[in-house]
N, C-alpha and C. Protein backbone atom coordinates (compact mmCIF):
# COMPACT_ATOMS: atom_id res chain seq x y z
N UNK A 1 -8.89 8.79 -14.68
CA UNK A 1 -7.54 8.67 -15.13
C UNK A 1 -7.29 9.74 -16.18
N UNK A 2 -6.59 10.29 -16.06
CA UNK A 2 -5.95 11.73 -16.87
C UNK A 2 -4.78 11.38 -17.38
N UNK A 3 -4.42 11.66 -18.74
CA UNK A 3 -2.78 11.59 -19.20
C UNK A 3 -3.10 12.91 -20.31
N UNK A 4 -2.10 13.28 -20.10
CA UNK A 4 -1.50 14.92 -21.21
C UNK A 4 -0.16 14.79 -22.12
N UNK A 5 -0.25 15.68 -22.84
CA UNK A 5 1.02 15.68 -23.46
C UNK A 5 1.03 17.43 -24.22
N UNK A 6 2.26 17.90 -24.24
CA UNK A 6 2.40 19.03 -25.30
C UNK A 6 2.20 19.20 -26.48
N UNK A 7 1.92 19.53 -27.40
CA UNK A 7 1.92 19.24 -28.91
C UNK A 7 2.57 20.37 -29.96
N UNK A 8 3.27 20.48 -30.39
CA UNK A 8 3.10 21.34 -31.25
C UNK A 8 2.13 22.54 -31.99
N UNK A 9 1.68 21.78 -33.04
CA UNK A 9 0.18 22.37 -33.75
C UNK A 9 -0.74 22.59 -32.98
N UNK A 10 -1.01 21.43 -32.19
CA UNK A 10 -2.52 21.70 -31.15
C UNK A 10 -2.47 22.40 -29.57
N UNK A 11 -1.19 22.53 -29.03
CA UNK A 11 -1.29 22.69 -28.09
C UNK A 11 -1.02 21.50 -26.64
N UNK A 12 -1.65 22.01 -25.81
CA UNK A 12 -2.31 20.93 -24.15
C UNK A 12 -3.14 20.18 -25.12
N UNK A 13 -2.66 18.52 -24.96
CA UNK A 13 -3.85 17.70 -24.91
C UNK A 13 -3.70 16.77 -24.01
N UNK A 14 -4.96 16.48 -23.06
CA UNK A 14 -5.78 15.74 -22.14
C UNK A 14 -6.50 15.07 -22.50
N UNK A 15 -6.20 13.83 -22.27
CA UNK A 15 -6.89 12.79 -22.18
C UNK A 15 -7.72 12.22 -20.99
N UNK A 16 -8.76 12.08 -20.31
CA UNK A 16 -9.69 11.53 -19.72
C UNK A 16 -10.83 10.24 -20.20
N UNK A 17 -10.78 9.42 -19.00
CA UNK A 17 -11.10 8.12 -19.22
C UNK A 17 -11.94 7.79 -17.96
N UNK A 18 -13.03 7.44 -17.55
CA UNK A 18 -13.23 6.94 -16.34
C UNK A 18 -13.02 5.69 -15.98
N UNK A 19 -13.25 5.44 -15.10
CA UNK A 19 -12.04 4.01 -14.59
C UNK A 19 -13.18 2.63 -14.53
N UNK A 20 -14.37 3.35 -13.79
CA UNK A 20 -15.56 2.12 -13.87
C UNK A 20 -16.63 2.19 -15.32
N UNK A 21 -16.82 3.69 -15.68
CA UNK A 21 -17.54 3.94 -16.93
C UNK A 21 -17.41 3.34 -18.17
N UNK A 22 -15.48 3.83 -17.92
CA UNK A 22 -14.93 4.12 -19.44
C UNK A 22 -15.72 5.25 -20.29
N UNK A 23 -16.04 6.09 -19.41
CA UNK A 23 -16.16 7.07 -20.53
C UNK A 23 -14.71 8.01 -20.72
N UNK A 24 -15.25 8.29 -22.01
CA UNK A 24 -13.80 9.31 -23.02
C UNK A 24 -13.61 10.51 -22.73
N UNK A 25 -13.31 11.80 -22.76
CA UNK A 25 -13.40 12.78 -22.40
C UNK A 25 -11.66 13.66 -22.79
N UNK A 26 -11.46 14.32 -23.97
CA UNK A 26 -10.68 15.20 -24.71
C UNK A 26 -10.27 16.34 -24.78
N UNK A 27 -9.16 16.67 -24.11
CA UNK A 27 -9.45 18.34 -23.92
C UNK A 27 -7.89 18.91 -24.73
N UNK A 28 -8.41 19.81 -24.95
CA UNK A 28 -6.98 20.30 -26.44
C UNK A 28 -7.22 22.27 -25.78
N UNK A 29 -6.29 22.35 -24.97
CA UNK A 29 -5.90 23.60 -24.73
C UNK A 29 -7.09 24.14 -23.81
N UNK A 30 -7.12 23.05 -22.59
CA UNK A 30 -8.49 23.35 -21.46
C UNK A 30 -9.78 23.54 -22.44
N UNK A 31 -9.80 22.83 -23.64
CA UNK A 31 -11.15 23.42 -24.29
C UNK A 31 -11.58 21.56 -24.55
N UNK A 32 -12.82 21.32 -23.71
CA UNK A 32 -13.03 19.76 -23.58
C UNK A 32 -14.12 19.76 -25.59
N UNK A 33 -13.58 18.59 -25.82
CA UNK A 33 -14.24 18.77 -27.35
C UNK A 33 -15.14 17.69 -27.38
N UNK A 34 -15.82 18.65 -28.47
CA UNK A 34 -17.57 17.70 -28.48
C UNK A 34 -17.70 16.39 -28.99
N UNK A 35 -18.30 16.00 -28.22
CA UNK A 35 -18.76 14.22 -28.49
C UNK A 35 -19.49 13.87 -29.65
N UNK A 36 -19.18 13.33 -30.41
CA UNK A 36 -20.12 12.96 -31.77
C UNK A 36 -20.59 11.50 -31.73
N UNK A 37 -19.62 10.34 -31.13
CA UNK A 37 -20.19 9.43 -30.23
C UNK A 37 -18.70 8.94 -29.77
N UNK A 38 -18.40 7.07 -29.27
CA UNK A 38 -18.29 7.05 -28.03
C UNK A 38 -16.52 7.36 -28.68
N UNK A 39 -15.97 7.45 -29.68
CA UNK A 39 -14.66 7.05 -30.51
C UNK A 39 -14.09 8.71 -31.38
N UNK A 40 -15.52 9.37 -31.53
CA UNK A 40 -15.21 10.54 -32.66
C UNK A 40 -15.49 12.10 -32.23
N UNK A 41 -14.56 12.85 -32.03
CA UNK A 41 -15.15 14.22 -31.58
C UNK A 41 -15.20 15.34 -32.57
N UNK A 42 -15.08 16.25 -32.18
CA UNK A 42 -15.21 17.36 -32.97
C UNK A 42 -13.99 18.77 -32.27
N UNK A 43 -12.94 19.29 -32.71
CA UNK A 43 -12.28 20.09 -32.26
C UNK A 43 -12.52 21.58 -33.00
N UNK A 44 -12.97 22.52 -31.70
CA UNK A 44 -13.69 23.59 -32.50
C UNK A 44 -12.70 24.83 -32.72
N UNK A 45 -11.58 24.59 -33.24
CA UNK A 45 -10.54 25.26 -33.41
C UNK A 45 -10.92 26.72 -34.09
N UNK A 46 -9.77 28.27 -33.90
CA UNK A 46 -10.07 29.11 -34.30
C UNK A 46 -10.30 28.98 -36.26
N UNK A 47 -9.15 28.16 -36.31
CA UNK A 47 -9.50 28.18 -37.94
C UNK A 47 -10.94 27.40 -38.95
N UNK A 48 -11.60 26.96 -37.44
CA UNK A 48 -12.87 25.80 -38.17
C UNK A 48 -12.47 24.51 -37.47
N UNK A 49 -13.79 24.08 -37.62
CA UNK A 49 -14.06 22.61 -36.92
C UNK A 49 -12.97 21.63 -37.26
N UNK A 50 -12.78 20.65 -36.49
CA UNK A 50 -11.81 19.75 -36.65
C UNK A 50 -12.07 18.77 -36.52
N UNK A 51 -11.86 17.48 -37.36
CA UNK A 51 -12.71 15.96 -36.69
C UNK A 51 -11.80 14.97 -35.93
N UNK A 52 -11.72 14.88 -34.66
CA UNK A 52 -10.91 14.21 -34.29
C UNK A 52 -11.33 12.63 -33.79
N UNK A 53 -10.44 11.57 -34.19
CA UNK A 53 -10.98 10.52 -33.94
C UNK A 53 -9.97 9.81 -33.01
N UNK A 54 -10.35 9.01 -31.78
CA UNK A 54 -9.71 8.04 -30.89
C UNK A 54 -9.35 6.88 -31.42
N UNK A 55 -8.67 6.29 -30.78
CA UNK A 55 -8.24 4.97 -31.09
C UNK A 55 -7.32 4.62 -29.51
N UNK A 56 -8.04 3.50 -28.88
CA UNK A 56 -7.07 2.97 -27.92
C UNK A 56 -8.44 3.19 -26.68
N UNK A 57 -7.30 2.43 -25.79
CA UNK A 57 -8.15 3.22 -23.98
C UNK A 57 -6.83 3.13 -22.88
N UNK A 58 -7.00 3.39 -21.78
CA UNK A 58 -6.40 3.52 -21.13
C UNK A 58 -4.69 2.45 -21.15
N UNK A 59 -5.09 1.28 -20.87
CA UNK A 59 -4.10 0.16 -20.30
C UNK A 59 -3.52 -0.15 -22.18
N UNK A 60 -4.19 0.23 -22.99
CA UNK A 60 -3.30 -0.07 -24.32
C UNK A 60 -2.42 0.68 -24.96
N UNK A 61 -2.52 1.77 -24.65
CA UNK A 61 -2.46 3.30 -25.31
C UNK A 61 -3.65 3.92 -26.12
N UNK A 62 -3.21 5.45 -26.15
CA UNK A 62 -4.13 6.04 -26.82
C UNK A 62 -3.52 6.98 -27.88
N UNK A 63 -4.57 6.78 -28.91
CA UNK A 63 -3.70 8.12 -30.16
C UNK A 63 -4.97 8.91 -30.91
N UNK A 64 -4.80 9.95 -30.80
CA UNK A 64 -5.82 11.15 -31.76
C UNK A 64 -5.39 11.04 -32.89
N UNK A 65 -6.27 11.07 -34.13
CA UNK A 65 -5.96 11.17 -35.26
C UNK A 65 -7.16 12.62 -35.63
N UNK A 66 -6.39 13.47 -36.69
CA UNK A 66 -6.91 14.99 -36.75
C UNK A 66 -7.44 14.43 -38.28
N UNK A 67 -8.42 15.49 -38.59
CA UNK A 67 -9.03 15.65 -40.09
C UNK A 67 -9.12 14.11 -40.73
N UNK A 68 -9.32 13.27 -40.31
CA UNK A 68 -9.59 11.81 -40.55
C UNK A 68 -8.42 11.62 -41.47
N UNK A 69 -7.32 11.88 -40.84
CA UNK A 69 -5.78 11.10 -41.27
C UNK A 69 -5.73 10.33 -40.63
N UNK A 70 -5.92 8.67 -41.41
CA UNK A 70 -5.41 7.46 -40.47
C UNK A 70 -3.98 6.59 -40.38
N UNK A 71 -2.86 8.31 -41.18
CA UNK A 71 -1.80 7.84 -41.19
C UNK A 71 -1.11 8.06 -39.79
N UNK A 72 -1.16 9.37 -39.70
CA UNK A 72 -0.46 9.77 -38.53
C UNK A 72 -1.35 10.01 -36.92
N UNK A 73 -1.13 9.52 -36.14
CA UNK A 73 -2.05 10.31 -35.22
C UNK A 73 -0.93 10.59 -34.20
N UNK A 74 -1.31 11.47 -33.18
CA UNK A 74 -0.31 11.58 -32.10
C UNK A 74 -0.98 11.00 -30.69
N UNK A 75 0.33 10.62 -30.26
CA UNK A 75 0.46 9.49 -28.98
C UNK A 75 0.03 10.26 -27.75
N UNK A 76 -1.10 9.77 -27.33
CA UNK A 76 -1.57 10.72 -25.88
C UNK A 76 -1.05 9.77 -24.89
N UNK A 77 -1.45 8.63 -25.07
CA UNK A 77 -0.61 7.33 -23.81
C UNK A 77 0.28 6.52 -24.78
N UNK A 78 1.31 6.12 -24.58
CA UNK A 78 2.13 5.43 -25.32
C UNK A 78 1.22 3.46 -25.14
N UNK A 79 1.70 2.81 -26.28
CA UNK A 79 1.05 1.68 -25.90
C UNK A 79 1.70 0.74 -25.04
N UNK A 80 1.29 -0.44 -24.63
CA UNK A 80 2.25 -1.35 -23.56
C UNK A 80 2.87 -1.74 -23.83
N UNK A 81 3.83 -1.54 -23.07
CA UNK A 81 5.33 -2.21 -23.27
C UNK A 81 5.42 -3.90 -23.46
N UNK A 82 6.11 -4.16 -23.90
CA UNK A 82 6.55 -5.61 -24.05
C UNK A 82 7.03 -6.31 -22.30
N UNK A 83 7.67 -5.90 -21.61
CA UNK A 83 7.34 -6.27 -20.38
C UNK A 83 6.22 -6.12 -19.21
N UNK A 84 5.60 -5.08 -19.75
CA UNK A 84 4.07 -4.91 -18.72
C UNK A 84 3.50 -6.36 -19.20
N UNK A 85 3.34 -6.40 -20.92
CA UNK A 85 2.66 -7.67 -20.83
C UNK A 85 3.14 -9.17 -20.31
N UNK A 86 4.76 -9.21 -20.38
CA UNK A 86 5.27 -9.92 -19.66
C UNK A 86 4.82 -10.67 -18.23
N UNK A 87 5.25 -9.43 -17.72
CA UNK A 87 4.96 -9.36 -16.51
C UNK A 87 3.37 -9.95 -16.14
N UNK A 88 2.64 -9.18 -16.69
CA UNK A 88 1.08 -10.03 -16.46
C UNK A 88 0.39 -11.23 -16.84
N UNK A 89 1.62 -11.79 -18.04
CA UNK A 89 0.80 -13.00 -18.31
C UNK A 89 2.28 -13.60 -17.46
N UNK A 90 2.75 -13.52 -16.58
CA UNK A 90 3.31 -14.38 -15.52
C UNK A 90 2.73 -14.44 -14.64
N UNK A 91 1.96 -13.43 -14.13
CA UNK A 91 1.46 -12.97 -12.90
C UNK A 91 0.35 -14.37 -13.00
N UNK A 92 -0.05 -13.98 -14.35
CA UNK A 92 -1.72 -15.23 -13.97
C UNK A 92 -1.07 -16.17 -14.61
N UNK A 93 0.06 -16.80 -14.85
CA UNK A 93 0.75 -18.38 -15.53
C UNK A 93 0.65 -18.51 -14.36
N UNK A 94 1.07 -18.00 -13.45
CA UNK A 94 1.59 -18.55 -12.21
C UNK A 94 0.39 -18.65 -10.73
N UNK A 95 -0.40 -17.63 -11.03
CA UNK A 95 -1.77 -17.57 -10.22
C UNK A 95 -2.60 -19.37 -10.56
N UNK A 96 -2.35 -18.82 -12.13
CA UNK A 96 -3.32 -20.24 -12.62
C UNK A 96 -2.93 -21.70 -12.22
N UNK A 97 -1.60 -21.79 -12.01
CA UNK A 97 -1.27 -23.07 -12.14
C UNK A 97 -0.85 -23.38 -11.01
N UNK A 98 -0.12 -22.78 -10.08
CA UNK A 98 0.68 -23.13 -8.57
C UNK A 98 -0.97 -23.63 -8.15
N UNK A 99 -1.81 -23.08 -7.74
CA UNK A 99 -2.90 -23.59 -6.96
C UNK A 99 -3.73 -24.91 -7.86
N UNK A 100 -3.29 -24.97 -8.73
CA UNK A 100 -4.08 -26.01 -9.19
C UNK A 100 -3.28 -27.56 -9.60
N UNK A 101 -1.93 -27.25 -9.04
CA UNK A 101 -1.18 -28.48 -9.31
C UNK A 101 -1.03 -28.88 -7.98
N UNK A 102 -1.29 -30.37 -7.44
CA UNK A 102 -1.58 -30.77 -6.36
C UNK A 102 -0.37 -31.03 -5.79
N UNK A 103 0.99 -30.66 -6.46
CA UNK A 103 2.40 -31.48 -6.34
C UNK A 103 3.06 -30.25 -5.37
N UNK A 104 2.85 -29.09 -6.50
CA UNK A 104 3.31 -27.78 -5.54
C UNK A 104 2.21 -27.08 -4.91
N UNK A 105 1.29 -27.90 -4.25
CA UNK A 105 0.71 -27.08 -3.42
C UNK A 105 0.96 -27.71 -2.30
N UNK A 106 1.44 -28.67 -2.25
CA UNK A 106 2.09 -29.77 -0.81
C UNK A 106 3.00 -28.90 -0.62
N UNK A 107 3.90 -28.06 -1.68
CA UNK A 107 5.25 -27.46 -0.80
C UNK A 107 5.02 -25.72 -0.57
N UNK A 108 4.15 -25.29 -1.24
CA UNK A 108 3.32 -23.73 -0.35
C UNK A 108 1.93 -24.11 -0.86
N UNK A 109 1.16 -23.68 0.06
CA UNK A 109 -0.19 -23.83 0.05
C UNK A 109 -0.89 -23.06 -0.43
N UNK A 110 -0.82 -22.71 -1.44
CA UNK A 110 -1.41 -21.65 -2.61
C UNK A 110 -2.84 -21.61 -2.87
N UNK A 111 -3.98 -21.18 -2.93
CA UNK A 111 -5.57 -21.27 -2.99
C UNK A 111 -5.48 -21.37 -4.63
N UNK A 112 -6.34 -22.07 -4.87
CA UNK A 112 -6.81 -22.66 -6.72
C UNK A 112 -7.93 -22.24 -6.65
N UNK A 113 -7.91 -23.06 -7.93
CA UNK A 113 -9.71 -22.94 -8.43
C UNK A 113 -10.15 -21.66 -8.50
N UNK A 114 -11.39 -21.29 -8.65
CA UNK A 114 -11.90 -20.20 -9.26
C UNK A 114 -11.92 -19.29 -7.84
N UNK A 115 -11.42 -19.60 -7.10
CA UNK A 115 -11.01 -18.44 -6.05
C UNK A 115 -9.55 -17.54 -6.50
N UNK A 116 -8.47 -18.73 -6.71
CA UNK A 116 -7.25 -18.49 -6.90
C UNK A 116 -7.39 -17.29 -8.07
N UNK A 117 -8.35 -18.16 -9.20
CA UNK A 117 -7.96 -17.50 -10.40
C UNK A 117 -8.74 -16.00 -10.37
N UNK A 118 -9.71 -15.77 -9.54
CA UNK A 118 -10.07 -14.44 -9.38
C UNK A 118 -9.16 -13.45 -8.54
N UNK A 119 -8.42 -13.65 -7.52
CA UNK A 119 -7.69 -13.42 -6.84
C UNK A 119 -6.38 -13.22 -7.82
N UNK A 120 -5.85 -13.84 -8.55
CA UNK A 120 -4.70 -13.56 -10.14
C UNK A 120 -5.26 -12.47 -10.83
N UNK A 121 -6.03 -12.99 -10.96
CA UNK A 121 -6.78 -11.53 -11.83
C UNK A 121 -6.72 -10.30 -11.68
N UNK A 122 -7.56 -10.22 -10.28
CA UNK A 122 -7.80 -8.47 -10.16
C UNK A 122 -6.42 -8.58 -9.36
N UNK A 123 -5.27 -9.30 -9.37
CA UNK A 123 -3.95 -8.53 -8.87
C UNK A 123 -3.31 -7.97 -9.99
N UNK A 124 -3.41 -8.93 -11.30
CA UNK A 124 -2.35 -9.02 -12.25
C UNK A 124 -3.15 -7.12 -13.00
N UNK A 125 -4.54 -7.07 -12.95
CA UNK A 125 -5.23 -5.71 -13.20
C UNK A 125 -4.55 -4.40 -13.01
N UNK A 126 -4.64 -4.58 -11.47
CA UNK A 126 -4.06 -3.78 -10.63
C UNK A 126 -3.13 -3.37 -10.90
N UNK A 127 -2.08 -4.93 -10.94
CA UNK A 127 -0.64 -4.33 -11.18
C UNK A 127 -0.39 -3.71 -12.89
N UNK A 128 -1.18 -4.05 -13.46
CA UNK A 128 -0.96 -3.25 -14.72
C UNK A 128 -1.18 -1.87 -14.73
N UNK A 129 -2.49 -1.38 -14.28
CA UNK A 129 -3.14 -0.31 -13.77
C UNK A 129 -2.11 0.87 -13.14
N UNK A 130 -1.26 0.20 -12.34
CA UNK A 130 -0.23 1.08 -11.78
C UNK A 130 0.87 1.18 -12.49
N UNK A 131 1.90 0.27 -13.20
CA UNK A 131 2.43 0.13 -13.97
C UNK A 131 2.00 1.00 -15.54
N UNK A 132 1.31 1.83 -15.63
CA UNK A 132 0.83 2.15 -16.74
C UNK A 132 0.78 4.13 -16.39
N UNK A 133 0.78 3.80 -14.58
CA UNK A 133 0.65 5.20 -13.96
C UNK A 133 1.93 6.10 -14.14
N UNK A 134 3.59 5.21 -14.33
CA UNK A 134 5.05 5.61 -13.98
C UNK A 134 5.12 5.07 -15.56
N UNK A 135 6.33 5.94 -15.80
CA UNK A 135 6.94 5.75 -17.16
C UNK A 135 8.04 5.22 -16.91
N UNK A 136 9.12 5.16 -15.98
CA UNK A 136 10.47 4.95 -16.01
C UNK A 136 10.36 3.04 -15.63
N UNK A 137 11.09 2.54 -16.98
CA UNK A 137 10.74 1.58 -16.98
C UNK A 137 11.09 0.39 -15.69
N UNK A 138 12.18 0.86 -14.84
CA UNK A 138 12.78 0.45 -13.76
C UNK A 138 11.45 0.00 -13.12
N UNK A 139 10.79 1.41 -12.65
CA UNK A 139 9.75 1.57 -11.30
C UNK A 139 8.41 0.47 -12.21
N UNK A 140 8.54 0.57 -13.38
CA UNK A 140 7.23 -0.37 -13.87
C UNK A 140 7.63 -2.13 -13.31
N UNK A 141 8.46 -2.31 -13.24
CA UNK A 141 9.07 -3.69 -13.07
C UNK A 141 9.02 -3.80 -11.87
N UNK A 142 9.50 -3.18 -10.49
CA UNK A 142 9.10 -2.93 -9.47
C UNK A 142 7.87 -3.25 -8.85
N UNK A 143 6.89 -2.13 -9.61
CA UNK A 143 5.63 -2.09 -9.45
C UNK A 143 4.82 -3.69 -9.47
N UNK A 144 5.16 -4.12 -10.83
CA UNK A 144 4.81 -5.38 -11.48
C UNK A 144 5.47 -6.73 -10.03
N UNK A 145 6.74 -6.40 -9.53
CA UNK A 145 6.69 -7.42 -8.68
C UNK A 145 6.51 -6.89 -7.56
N UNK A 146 6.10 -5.98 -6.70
CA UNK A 146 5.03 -5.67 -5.89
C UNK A 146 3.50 -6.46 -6.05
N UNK A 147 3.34 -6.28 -6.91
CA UNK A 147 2.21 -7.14 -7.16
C UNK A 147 2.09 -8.42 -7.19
N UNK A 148 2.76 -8.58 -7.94
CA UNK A 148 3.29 -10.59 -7.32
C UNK A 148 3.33 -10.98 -6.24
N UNK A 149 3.99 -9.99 -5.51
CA UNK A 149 4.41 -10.53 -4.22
C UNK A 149 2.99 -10.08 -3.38
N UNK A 150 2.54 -9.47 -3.41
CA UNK A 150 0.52 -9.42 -3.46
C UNK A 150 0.31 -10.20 -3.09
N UNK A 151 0.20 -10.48 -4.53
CA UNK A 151 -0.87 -12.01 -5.29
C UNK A 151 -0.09 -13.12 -4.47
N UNK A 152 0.81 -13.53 -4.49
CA UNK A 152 1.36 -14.67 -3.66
C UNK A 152 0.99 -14.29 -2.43
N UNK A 153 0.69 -13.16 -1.91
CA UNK A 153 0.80 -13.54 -0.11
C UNK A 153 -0.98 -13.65 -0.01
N UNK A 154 -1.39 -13.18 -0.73
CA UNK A 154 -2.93 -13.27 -0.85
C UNK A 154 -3.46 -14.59 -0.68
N UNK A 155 -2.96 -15.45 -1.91
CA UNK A 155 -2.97 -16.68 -2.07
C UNK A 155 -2.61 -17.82 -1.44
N UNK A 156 -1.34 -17.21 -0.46
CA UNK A 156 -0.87 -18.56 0.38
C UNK A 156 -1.96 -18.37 2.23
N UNK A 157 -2.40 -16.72 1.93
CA UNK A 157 -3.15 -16.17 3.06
C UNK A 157 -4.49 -17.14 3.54
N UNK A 158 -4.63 -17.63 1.83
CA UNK A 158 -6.09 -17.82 1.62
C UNK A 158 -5.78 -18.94 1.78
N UNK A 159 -4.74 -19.75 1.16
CA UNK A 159 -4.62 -20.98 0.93
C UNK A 159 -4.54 -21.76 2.77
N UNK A 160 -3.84 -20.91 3.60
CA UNK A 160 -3.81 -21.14 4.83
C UNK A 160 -4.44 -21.19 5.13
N UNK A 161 -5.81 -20.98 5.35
CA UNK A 161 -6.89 -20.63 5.79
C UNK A 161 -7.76 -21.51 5.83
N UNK A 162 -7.86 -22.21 4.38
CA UNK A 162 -8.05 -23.53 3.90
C UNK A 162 -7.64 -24.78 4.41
N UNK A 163 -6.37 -24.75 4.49
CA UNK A 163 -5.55 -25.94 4.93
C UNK A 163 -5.72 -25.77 6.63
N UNK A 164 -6.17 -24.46 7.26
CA UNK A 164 -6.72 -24.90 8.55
C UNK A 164 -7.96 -25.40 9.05
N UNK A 165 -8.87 -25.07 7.95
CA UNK A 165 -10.48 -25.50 8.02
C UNK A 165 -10.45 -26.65 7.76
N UNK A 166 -9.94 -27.44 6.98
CA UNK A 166 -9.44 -28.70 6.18
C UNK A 166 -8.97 -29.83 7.45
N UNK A 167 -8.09 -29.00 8.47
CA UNK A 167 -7.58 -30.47 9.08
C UNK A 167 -8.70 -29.97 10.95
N UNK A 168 -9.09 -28.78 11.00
CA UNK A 168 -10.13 -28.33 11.77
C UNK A 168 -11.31 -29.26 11.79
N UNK A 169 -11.38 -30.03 10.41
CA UNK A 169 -12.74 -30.73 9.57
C UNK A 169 -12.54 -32.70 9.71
N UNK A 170 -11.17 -32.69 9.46
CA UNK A 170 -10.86 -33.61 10.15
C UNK A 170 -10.47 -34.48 10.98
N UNK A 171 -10.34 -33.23 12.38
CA UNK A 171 -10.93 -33.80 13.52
C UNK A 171 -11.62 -34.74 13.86
């Protein structure tokens, strides 16, 4: 995962993240800067070294802070919006509980239990994951119920599946 931005003073900065690692990876004008460990680098600028420190990861935002100023830093990923998080703690209110209430699962057949709730999960992920890819806040909302509508067809997929083995069983 890569995000950039222009800067003023510094130039191109690139941000790199790996997706299964999480490793960090900083680049300020195609010049990738040295690792001091997993949070703090080093920017080897023409005027002298520079200490640059992280804060954030991917799905939260991210911000560089220069010469160990922990007033200002500049925004490489902006942080999450107030509806991304919305959006995801609906995604799993609703993963969590439709399959596990026995009242509305008589009227769609939704999969529970620790199937359901893994299945909420890596959707509600996902859909953040992408939602984090587009800036225009329209297409994030979109995105976010794309994913719902996922996770629900996943769930009633599974849940079907169930409710055919179920009366298959009571034969």
């Amino acid at each position: 995962m890569i995000a950039g931005i222009d800067n003023t003073p510094y130039g191109n900065i690139y941000y790199e993240e790996g997706f299964f690692s999480g490793k960090k990876k900083v680049f300020i004008n195609n010049q990738e800067l040295e690792k001091v460990n997993k949070l703090n680098f080093i920017y080897h600028a023409p005027e002298g070294d520079i200490p640059v420190r992280l804060k954030g990861n991917y799905l939260l935002g991210v911000k560089l802070f220069f010469n160990n100023d922990n007033s200002t830093g500049i925004e490489v990923i902006p942080h999450i919006t107030w509806y991304e998080i919305l959006i995801a703690v609906f995604m799993l209110v609703f993963g969590l509980v439709w399959g596990n209430v026995p009242q509305l699962v008589v009227i769609i057949p939704l999969i529970g239990g620790i199937i359901g709730v893994c299945i909420a999960v890596i959707t509600t992920i996902f859909a953040v994951f992408f939602m984090r890819k587009v800036n225009h806040p329209l297409y994030k909302v979109l995105i976010g119920l794309a994913g719902f509508v996922c996770m629900f067809l996943i769930l009633l997929a599974v849940g079907l599946v169930f409710v055919m083995i179920l009366a298959a069983l009571q034969k």
